[in-house]
PDB file of N, CA and C in Angstrom:
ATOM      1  N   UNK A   1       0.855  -1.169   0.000  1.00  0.00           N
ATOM      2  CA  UNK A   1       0.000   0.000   0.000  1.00  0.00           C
ATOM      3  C   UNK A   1       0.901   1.233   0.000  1.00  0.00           C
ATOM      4  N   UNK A   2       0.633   2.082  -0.736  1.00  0.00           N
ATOM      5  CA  UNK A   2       1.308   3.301  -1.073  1.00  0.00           C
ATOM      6  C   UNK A   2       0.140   4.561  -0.447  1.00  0.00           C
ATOM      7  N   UNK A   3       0.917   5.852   0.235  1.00  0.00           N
ATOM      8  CA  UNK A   3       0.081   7.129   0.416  1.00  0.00           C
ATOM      9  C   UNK A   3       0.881   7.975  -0.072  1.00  0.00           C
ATOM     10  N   UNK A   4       0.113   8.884  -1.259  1.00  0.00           N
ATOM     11  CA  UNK A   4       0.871   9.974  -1.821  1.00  0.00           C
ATOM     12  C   UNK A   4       0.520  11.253  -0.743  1.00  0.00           C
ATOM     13  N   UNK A   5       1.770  11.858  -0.115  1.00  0.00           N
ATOM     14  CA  UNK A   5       1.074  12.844   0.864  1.00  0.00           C
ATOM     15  C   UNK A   5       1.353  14.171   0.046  1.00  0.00           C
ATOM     16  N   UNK A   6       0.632  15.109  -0.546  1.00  0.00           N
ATOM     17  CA  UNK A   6       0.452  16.548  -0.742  1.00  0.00           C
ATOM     18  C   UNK A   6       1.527  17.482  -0.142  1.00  0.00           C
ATOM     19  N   UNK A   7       2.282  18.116  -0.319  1.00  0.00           N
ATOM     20  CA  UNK A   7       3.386  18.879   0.151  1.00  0.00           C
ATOM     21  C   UNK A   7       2.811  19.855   1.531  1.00  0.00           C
ATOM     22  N   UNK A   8       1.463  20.457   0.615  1.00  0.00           N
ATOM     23  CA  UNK A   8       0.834  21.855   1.625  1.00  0.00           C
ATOM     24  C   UNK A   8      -0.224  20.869   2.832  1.00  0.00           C
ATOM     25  N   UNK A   9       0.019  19.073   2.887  1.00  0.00           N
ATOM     26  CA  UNK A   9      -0.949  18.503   3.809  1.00  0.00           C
ATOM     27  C   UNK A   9       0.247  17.865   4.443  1.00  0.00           C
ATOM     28  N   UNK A  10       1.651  17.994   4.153  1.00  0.00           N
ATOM     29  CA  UNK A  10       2.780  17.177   5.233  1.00  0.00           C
ATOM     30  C   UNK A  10       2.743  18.129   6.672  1.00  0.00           C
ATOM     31  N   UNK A  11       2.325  19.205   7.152  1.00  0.00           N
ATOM     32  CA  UNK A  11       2.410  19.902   8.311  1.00  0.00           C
ATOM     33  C   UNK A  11       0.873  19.429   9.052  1.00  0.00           C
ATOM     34  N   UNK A  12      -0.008  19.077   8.292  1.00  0.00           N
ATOM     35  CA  UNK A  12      -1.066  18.502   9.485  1.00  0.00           C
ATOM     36  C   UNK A  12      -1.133  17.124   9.133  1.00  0.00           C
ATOM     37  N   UNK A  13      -0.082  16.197   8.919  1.00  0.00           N
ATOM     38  CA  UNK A  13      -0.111  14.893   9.398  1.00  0.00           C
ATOM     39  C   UNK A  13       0.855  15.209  10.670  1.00  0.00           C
ATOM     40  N   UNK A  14       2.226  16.080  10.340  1.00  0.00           N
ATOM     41  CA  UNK A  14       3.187  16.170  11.646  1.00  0.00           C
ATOM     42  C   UNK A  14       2.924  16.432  12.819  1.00  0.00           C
ATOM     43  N   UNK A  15       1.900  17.434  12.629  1.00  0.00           N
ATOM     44  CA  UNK A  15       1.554  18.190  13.762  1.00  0.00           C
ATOM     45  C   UNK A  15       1.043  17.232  14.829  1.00  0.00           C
ATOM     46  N   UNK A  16      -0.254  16.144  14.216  1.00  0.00           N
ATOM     47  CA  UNK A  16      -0.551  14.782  15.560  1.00  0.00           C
ATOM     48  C   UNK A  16       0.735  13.882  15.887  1.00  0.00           C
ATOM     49  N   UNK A  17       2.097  13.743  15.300  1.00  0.00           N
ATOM     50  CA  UNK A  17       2.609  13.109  15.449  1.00  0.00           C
ATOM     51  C   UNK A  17       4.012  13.784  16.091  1.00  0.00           C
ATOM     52  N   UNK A  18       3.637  14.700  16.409  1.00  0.00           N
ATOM     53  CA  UNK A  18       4.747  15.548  17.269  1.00  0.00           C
ATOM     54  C   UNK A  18       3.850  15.807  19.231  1.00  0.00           C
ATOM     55  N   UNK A  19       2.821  15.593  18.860  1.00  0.00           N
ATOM     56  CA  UNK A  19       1.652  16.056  20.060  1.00  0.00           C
ATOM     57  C   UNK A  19       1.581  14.298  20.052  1.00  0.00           C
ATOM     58  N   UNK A  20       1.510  13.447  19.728  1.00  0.00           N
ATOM     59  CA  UNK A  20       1.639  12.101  20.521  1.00  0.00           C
ATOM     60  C   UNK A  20       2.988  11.609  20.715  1.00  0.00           C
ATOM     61  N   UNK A  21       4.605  11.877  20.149  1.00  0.00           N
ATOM     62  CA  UNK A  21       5.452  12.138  20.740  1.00  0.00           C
ATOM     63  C   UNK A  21       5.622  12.574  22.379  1.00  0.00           C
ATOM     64  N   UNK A  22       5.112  13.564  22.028  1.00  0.00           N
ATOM     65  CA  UNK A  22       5.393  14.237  23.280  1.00  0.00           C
ATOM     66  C   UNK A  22       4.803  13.689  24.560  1.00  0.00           C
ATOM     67  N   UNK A  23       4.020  13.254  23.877  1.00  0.00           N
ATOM     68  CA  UNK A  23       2.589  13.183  25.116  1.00  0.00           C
ATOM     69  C   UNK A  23       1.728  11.761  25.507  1.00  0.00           C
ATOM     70  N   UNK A  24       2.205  10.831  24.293  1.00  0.00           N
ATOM     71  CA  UNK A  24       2.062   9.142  24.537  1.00  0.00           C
ATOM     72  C   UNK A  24       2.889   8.262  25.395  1.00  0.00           C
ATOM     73  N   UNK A  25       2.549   7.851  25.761  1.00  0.00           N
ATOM     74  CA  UNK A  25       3.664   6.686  27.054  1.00  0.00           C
ATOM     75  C   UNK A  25       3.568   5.273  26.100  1.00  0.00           C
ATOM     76  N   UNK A  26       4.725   4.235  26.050  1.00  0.00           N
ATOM     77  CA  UNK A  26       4.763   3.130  25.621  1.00  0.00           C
ATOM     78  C   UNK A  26       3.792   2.479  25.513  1.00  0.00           C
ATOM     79  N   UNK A  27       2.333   2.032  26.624  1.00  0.00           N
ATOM     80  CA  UNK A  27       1.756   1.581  26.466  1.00  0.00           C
ATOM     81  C   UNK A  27       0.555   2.356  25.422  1.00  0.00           C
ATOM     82  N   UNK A  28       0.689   3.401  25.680  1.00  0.00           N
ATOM     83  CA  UNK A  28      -0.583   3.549  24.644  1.00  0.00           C
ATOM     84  C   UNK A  28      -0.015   3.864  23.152  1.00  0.00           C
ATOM     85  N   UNK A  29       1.222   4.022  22.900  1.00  0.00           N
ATOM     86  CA  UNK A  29       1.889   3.699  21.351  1.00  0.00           C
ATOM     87  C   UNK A  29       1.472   2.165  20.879  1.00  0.00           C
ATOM     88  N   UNK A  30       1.650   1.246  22.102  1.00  0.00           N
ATOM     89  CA  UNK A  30       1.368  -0.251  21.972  1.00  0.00           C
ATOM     90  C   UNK A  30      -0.123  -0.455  21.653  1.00  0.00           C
ATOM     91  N   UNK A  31      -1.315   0.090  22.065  1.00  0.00           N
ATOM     92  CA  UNK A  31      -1.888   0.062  22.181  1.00  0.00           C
ATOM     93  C   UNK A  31      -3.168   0.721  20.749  1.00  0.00           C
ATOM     94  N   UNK A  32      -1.733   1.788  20.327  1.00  0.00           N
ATOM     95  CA  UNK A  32      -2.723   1.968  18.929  1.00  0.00           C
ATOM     96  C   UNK A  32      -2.137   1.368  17.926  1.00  0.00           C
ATOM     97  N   UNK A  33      -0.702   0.895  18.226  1.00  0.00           N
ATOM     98  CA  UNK A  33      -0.149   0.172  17.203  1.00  0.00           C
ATOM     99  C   UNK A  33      -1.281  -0.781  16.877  1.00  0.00           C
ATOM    100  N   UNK A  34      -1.462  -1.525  17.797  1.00  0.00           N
ATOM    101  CA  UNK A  34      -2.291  -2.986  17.927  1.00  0.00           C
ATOM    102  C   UNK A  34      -3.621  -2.759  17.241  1.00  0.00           C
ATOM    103  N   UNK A  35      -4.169  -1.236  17.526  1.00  0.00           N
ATOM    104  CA  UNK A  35      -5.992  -0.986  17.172  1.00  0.00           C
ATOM    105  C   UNK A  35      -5.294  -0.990  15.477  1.00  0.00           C
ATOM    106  N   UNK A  36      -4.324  -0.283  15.108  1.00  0.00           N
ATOM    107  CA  UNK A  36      -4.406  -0.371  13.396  1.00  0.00           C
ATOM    108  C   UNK A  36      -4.144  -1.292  12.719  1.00  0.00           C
ATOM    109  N   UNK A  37      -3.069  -2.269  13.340  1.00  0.00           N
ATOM    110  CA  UNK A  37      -3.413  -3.539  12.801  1.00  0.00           C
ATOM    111  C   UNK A  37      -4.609  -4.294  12.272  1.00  0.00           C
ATOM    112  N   UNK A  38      -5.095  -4.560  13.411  1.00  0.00           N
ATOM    113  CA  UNK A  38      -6.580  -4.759  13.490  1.00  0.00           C
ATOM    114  C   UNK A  38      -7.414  -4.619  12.197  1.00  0.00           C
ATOM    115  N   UNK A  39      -7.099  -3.142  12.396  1.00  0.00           N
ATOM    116  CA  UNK A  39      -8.150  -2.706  11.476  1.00  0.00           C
ATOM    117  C   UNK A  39      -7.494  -2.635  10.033  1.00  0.00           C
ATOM    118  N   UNK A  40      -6.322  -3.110   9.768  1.00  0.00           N
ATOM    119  CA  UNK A  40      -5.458  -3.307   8.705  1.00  0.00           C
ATOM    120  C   UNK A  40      -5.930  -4.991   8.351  1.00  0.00           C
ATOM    121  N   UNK A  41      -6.012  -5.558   9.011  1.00  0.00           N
ATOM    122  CA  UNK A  41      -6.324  -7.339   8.636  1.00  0.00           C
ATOM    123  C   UNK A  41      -7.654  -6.763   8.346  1.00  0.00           C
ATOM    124  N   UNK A  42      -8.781  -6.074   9.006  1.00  0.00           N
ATOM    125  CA  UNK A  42     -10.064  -6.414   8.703  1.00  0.00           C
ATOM    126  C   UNK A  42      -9.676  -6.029   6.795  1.00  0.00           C
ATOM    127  N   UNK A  43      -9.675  -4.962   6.599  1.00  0.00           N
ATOM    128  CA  UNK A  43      -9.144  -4.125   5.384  1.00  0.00           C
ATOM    129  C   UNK A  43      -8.862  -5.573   4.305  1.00  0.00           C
ATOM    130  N   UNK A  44      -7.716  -6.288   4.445  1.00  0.00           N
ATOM    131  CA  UNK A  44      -6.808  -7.163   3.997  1.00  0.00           C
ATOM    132  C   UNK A  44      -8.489  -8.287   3.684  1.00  0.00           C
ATOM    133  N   UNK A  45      -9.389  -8.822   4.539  1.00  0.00           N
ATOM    134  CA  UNK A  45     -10.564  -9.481   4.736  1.00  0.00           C
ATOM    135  C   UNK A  45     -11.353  -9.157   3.759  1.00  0.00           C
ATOM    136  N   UNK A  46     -11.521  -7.997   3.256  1.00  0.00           N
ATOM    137  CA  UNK A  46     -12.684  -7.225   2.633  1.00  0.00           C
ATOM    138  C   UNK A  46     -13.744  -6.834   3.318  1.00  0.00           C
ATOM    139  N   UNK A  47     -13.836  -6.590   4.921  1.00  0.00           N
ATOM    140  CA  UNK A  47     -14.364  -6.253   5.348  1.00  0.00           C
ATOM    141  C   UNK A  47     -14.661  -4.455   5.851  1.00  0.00           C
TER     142      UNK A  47
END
């Protein structure tokens, strides 16, 4: 799977990923890792 990201839309993907940097603890990085998976197999399912 490929995402083409837009030049003038690369500052509001960063922006959540500088604010959960900062502000996520291991377990809940673990924790959404795990929810997108998830929802990456359902995807993969055709569901």
């Amino acid at each position: 799977m490929a995402i083409d990201v837009l030049p003038e839309a690369q500052e509001d993907l960063l922006s959540p990923q500088e604010y959960m940097l900062d502000r996520w603890s291991e377990a809940d990085w673990l924790k959404a890792e795990e929810a997108i998976f998830e929802k990456l197999a359902l995807v993969d399912t055709g569901f």
